[in-house]
PDB file of N, CA and C in Angstrom:
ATOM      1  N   UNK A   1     -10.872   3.943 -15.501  1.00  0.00           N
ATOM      2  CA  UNK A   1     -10.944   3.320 -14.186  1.00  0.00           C
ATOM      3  C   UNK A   1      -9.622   3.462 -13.433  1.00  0.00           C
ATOM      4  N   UNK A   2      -8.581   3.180 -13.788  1.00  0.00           N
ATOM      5  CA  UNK A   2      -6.997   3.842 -13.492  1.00  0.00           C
ATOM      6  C   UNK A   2      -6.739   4.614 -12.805  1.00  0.00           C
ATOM      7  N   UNK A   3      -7.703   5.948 -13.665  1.00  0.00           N
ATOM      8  CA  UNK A   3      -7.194   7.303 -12.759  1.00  0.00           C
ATOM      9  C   UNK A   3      -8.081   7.091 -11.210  1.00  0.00           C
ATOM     10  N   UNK A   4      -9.333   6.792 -11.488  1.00  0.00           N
ATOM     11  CA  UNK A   4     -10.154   6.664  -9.803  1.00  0.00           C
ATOM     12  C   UNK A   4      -9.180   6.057  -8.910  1.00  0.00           C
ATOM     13  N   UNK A   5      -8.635   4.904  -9.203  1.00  0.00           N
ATOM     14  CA  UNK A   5      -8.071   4.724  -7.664  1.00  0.00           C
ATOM     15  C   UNK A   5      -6.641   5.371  -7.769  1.00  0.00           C
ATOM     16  N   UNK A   6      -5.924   5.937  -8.694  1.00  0.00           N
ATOM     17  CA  UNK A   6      -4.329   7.064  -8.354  1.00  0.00           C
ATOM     18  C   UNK A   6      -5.462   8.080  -7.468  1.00  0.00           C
ATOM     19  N   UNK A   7      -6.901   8.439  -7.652  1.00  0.00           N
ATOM     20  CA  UNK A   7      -7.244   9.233  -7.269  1.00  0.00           C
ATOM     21  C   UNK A   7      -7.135   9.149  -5.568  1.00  0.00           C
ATOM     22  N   UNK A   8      -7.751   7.711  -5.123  1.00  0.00           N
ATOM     23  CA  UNK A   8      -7.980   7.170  -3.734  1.00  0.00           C
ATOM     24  C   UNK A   8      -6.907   6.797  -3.083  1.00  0.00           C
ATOM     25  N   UNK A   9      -5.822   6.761  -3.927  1.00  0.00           N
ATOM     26  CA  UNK A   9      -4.583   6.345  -3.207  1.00  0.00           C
ATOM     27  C   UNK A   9      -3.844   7.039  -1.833  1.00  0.00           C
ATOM     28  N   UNK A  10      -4.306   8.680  -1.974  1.00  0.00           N
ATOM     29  CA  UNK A  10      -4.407   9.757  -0.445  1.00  0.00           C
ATOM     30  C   UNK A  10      -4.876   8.877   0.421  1.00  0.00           C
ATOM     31  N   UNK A  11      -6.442   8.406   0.230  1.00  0.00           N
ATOM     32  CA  UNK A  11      -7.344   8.388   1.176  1.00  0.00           C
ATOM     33  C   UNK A  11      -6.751   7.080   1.881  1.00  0.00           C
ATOM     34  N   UNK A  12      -6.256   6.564   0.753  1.00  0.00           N
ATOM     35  CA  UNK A  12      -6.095   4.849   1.546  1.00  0.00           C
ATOM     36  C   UNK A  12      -4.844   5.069   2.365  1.00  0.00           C
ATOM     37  N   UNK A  13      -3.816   5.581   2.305  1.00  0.00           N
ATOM     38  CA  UNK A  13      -2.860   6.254   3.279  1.00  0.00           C
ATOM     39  C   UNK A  13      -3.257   6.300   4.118  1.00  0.00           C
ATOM     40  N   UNK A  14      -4.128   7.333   4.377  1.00  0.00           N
ATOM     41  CA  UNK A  14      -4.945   7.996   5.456  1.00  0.00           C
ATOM     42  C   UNK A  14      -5.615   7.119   6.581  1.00  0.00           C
ATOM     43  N   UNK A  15      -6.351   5.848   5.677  1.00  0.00           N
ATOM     44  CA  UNK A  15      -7.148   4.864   6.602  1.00  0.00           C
ATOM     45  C   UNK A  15      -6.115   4.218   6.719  1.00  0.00           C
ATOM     46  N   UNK A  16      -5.243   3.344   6.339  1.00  0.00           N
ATOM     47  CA  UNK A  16      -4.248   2.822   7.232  1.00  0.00           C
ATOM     48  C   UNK A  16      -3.661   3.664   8.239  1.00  0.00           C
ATOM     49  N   UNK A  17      -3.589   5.009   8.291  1.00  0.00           N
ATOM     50  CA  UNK A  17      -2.998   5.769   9.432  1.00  0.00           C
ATOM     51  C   UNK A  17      -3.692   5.671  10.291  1.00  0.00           C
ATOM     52  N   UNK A  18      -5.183   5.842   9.999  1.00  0.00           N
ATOM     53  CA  UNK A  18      -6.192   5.918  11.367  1.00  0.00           C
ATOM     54  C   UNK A  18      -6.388   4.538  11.433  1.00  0.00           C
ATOM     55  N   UNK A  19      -6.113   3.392  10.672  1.00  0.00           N
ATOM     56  CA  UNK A  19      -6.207   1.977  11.221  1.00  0.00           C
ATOM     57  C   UNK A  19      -5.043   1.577  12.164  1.00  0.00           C
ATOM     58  N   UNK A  20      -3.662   2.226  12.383  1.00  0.00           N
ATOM     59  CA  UNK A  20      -2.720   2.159  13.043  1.00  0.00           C
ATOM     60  C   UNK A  20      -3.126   2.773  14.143  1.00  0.00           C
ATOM     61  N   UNK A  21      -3.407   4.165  14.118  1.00  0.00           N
ATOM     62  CA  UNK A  21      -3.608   4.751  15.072  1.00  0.00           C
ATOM     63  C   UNK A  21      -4.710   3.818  16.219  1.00  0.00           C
ATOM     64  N   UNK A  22      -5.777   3.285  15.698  1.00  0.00           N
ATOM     65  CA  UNK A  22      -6.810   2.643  16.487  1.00  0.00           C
ATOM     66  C   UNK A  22      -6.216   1.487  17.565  1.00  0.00           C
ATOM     67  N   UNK A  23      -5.387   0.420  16.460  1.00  0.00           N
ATOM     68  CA  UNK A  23      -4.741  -0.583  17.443  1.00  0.00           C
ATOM     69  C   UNK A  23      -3.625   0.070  18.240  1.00  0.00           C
ATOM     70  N   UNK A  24      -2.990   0.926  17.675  1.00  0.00           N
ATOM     71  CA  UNK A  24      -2.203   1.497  19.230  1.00  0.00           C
ATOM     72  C   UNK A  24      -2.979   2.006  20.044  1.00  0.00           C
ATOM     73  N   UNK A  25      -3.817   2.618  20.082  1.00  0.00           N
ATOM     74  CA  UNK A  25      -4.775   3.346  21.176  1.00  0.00           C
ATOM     75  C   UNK A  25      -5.194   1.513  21.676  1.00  0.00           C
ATOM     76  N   UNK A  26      -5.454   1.034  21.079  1.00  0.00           N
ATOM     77  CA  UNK A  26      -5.781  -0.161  21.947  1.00  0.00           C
ATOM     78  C   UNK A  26      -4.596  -1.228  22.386  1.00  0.00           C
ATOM     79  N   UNK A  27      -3.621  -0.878  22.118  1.00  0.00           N
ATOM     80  CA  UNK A  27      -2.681  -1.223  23.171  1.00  0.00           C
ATOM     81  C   UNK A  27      -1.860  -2.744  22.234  1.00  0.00           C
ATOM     82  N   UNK A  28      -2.134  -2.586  21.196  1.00  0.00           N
ATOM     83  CA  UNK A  28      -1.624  -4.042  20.317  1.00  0.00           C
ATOM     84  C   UNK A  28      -0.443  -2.953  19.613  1.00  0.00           C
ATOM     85  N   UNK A  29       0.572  -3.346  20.180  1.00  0.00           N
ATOM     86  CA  UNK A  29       1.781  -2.939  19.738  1.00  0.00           C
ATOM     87  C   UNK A  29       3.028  -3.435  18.595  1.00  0.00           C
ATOM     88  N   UNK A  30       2.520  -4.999  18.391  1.00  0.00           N
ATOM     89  CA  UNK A  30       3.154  -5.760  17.549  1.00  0.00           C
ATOM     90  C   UNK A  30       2.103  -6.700  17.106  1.00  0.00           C
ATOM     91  N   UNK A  31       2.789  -7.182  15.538  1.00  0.00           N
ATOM     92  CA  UNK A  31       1.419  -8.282  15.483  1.00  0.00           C
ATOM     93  C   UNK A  31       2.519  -9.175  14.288  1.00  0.00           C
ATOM     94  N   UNK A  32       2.624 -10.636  14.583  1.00  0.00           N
ATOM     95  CA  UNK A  32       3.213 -11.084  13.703  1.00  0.00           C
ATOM     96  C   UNK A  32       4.926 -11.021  14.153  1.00  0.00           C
ATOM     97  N   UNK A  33       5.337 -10.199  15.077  1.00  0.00           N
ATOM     98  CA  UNK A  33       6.476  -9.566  15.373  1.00  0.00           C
ATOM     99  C   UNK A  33       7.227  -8.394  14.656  1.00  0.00           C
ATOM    100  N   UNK A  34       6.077  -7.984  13.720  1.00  0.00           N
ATOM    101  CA  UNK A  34       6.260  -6.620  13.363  1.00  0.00           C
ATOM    102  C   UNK A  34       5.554  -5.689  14.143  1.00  0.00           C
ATOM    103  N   UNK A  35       6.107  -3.942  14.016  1.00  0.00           N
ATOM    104  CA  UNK A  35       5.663  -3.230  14.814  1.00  0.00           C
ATOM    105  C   UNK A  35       3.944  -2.533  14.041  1.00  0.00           C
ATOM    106  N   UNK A  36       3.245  -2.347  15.003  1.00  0.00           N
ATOM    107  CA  UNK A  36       1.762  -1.867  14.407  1.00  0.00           C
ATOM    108  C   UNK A  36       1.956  -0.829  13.865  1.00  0.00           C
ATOM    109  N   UNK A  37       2.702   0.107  14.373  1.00  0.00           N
ATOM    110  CA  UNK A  37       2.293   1.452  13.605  1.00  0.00           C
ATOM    111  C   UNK A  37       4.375   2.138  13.624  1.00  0.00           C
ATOM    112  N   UNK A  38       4.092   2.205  12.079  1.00  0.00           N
ATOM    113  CA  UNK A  38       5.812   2.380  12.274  1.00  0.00           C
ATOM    114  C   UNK A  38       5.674   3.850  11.075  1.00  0.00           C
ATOM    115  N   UNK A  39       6.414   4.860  11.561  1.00  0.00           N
ATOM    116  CA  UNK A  39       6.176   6.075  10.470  1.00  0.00           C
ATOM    117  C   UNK A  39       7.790   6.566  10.728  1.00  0.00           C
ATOM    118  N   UNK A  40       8.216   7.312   9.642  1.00  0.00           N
ATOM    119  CA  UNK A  40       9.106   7.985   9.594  1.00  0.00           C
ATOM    120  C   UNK A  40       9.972   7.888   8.110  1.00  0.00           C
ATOM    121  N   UNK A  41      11.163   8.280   8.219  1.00  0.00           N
ATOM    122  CA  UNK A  41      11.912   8.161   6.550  1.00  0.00           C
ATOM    123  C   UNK A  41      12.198   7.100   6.295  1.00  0.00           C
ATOM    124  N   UNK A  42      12.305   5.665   6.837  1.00  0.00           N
ATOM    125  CA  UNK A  42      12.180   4.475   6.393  1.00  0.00           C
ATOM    126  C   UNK A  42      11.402   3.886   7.715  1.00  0.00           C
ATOM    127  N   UNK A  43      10.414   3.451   7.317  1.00  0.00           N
ATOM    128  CA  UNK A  43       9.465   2.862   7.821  1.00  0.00           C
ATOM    129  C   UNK A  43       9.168   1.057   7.984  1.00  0.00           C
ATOM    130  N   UNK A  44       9.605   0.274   8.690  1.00  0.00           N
ATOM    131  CA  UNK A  44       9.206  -1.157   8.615  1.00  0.00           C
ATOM    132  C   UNK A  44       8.166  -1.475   9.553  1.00  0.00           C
ATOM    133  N   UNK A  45       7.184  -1.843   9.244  1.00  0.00           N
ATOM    134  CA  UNK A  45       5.894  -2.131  10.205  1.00  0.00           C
ATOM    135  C   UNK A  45       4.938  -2.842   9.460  1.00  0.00           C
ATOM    136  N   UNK A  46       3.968  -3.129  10.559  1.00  0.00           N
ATOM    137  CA  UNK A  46       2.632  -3.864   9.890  1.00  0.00           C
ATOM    138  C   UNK A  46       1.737  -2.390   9.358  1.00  0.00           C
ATOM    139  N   UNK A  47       1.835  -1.728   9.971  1.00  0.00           N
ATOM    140  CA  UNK A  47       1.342  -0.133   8.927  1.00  0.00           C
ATOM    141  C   UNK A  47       2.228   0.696   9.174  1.00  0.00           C
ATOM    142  N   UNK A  48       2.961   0.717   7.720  1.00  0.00           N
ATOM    143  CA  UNK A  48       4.476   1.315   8.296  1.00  0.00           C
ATOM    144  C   UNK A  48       3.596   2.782   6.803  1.00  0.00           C
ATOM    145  N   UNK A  49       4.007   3.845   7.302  1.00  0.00           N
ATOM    146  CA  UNK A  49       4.041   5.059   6.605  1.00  0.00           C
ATOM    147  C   UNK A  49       5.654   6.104   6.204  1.00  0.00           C
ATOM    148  N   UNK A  50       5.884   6.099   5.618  1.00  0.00           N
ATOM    149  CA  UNK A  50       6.867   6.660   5.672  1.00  0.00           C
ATOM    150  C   UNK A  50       7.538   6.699   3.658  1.00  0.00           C
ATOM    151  N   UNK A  51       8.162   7.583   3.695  1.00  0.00           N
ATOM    152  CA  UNK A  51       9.140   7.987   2.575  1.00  0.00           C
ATOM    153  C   UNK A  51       9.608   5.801   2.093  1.00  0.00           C
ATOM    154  N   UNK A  52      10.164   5.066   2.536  1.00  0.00           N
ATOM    155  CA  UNK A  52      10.657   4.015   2.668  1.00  0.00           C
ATOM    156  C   UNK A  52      10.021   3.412   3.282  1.00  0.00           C
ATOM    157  N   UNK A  53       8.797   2.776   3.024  1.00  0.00           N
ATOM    158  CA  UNK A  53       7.703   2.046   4.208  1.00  0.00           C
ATOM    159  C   UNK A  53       7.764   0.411   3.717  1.00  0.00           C
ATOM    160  N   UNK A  54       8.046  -0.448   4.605  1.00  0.00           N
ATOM    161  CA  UNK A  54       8.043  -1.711   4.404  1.00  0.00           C
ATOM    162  C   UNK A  54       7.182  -2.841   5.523  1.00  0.00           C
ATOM    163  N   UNK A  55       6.256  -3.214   5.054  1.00  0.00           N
ATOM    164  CA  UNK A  55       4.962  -3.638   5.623  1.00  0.00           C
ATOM    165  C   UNK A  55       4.135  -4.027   5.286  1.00  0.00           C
ATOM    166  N   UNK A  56       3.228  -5.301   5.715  1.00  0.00           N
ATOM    167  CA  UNK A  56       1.812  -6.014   6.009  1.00  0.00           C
ATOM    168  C   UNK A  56       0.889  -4.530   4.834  1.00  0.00           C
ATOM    169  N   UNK A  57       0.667  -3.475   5.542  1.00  0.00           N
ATOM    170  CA  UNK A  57       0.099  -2.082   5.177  1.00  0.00           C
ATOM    171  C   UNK A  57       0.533  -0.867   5.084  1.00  0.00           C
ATOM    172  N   UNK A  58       1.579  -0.939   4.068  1.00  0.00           N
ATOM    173  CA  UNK A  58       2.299   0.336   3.912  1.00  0.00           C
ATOM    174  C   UNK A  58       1.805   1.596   2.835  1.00  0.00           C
ATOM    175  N   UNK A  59       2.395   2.508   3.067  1.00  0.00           N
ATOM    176  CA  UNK A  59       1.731   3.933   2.629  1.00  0.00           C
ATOM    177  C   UNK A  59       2.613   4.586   2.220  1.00  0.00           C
ATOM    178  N   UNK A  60       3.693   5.188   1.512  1.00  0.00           N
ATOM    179  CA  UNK A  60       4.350   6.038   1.270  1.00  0.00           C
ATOM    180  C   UNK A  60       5.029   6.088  -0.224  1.00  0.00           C
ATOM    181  N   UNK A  61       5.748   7.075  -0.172  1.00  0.00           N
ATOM    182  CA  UNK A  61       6.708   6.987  -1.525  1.00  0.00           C
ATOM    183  C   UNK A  61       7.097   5.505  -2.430  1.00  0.00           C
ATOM    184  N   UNK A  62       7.642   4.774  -1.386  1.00  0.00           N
ATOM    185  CA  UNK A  62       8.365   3.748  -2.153  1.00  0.00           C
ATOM    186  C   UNK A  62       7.734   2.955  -1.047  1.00  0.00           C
ATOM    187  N   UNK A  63       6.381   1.888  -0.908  1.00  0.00           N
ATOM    188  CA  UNK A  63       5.880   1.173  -0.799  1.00  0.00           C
ATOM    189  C   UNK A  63       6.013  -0.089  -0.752  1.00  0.00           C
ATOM    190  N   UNK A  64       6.642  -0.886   0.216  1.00  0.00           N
ATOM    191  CA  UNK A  64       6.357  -2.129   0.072  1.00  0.00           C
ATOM    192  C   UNK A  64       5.879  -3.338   0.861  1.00  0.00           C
ATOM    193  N   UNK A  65       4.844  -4.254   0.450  1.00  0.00           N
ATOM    194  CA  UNK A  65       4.289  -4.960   1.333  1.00  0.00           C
ATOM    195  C   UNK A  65       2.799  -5.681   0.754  1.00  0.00           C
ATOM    196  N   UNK A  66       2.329  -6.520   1.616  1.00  0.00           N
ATOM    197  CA  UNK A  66       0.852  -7.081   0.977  1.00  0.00           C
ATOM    198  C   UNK A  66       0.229  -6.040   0.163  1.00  0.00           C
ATOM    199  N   UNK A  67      -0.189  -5.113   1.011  1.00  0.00           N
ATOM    200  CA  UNK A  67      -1.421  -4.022   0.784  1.00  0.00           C
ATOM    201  C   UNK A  67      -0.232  -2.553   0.344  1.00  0.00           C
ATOM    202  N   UNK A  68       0.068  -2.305  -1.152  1.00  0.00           N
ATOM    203  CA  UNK A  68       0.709  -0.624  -0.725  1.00  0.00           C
ATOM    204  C   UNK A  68      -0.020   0.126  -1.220  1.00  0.00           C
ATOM    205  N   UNK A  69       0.152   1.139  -0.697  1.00  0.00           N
ATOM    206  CA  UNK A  69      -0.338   2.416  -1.462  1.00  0.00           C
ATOM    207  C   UNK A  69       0.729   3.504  -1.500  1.00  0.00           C
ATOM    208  N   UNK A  70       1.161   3.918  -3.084  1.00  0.00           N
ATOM    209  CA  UNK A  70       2.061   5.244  -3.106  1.00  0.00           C
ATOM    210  C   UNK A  70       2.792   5.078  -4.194  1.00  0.00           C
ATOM    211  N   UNK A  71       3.876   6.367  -4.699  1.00  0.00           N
ATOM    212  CA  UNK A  71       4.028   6.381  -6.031  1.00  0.00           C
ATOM    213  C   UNK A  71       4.607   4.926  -6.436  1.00  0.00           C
ATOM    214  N   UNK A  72       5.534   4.466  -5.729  1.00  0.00           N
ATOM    215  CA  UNK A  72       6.260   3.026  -6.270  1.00  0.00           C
ATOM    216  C   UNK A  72       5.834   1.953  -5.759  1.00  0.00           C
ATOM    217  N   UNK A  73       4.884   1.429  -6.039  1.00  0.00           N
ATOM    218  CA  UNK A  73       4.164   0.224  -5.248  1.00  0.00           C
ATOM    219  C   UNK A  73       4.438  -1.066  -5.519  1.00  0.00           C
ATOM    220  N   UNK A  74       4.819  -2.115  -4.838  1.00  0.00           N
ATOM    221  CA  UNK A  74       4.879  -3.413  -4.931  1.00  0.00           C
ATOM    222  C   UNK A  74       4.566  -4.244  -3.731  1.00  0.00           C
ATOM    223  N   UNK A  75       3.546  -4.743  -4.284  1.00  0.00           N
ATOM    224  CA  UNK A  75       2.957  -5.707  -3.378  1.00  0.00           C
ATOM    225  C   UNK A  75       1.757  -6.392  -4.110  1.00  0.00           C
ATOM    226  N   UNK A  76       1.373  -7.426  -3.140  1.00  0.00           N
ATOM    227  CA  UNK A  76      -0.100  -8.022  -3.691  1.00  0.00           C
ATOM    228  C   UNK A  76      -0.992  -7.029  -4.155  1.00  0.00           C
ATOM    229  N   UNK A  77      -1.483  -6.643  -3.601  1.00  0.00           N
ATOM    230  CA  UNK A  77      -2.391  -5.585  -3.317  1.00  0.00           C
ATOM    231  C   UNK A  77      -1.875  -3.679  -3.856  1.00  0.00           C
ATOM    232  N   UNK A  78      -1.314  -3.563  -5.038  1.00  0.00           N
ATOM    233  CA  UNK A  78      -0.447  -2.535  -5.341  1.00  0.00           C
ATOM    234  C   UNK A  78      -1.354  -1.197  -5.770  1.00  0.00           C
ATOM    235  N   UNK A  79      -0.990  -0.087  -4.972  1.00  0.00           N
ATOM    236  CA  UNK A  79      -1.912   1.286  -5.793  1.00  0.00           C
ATOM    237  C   UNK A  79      -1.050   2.132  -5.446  1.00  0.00           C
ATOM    238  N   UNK A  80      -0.704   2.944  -6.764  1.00  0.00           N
ATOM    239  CA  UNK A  80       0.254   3.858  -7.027  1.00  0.00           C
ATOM    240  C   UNK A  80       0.599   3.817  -8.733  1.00  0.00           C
ATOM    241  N   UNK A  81       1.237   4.866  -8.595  1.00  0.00           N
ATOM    242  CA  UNK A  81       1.719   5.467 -10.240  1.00  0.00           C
ATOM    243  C   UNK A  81       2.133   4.196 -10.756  1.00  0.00           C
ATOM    244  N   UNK A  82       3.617   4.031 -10.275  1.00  0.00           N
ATOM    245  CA  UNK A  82       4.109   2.812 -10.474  1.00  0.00           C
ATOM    246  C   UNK A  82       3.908   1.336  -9.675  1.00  0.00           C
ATOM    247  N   UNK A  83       2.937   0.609  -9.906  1.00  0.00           N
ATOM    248  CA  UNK A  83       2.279  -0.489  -9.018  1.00  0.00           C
ATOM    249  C   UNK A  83       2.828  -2.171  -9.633  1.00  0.00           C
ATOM    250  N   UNK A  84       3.438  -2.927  -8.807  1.00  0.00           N
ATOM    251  CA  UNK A  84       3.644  -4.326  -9.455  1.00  0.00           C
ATOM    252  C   UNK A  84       3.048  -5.144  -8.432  1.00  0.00           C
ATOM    253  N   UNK A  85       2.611  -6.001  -8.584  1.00  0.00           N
ATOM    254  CA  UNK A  85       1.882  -6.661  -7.772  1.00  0.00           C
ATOM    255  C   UNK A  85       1.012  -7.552  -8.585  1.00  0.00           C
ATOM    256  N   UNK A  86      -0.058  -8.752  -7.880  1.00  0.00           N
ATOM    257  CA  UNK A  86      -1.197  -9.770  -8.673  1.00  0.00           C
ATOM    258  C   UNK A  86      -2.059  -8.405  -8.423  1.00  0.00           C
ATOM    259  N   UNK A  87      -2.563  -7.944  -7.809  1.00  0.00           N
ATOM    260  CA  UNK A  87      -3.669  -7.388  -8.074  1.00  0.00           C
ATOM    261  C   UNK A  87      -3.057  -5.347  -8.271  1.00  0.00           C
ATOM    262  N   UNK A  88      -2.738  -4.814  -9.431  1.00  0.00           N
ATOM    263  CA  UNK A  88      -2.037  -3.727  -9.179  1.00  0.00           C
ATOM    264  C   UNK A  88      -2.698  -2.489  -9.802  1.00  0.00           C
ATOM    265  N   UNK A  89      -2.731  -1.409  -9.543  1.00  0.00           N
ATOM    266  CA  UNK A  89      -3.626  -0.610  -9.727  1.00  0.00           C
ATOM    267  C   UNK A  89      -2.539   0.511  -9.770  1.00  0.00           C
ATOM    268  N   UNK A  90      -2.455   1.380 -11.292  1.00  0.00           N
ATOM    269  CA  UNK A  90      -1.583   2.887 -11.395  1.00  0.00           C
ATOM    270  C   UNK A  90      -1.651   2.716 -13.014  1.00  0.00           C
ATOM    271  N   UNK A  91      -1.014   3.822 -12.916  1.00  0.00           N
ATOM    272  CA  UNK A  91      -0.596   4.186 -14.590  1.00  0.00           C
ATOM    273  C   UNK A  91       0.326   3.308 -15.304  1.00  0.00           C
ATOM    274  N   UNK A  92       1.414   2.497 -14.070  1.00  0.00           N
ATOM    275  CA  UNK A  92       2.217   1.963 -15.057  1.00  0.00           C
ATOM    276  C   UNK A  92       2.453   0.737 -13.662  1.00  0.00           C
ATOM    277  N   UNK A  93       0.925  -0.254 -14.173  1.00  0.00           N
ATOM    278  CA  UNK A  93       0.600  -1.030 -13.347  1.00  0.00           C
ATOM    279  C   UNK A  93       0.977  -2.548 -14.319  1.00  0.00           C
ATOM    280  N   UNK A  94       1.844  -3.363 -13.010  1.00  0.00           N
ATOM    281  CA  UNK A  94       1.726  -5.097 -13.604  1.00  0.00           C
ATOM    282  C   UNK A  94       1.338  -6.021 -12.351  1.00  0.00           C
ATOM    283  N   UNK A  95       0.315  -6.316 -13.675  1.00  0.00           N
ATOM    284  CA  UNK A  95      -0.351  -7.657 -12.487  1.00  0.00           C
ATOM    285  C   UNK A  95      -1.225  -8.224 -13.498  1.00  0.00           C
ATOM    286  N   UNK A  96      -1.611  -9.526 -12.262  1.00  0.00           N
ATOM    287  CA  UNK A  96      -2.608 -10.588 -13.262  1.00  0.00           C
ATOM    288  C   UNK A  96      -3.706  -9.656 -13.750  1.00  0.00           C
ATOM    289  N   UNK A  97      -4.657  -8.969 -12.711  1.00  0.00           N
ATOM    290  CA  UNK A  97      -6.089  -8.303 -13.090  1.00  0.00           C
ATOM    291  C   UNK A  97      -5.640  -7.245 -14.365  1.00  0.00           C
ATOM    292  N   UNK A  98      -4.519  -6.502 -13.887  1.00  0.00           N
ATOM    293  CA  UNK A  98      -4.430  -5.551 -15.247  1.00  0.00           C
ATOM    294  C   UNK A  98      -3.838  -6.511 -16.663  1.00  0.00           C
ATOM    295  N   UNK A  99      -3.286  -7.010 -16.222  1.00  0.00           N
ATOM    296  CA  UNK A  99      -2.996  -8.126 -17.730  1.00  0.00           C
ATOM    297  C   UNK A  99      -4.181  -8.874 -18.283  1.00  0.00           C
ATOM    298  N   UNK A 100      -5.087  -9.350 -17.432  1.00  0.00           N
ATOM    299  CA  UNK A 100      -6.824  -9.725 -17.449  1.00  0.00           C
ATOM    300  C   UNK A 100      -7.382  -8.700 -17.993  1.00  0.00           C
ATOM    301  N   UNK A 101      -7.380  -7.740 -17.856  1.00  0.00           N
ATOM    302  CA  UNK A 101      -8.502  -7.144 -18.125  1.00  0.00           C
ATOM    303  C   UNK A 101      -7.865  -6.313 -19.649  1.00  0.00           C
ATOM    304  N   UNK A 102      -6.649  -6.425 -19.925  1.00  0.00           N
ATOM    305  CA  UNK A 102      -6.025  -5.816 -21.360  1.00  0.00           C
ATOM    306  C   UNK A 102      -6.506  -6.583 -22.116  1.00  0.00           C
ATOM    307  N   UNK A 103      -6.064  -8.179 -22.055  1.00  0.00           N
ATOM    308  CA  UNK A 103      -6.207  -8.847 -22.797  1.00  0.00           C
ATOM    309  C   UNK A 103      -8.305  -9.104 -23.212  1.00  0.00           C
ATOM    310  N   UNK A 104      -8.541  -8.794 -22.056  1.00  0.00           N
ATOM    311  CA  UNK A 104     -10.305  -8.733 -21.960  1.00  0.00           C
ATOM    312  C   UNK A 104     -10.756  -7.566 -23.105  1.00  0.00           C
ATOM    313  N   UNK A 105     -10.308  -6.678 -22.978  1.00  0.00           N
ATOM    314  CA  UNK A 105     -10.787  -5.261 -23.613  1.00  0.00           C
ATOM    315  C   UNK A 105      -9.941  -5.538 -25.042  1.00  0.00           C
ATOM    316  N   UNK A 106      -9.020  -6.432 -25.495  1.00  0.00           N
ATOM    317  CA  UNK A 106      -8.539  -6.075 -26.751  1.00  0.00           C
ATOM    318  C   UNK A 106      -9.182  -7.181 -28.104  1.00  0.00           C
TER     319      UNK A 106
END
């Protein structure tokens, strides 16, 4: 089950990009007083993408925020190789559900 979502971890990038992209086309530029759509080599936003992304919904290399997705993930919501988070999803994942479900299966 592991490898499926390292598998989805592209895609979920992707929909936070086109979920950024949507509220800027609609004109919501900040939310919270973070910026909606923040990309580049360090990234801080509510969907920040980038190499260094720090955000609500971040996407990149080194991931951080509620929701991440990418190789170094930390957040609630963690998917990537390396994922820490309560709910964390990778190869070399810590969280409650993966500690739940070890201790479930052993």
């Amino acid at each position: 089950m592991i490898n499926d979502w390292q598998d989805i971890s592209g895609l979920i990038a992707i929909a936070l990009l086109i979920i950024a992209g949507i509220l800027t086309v609609a004109g919501v530029e900040t939310i919270a007083g973070f910026d909606v759509l923040a990309s580049g080599q360090s990234a801080a936003g509510y969907l920040a993408a980038g190499n260094f992304s720090i955000g609500v919904l971040s996407a990149g290399m080194f991931s951080v925020g509620v929701f991440s997705a990418g190789i170094f993930s930390v957040g609630i919501f963690a998917i990537g190789i390396f994922s820490i988070g309560i709910f964390s999803f990778g190869l070399y994942a810590v969280g409650l559900y993966v500690a739940h479900q070890y201790v479930r299966h052993s």
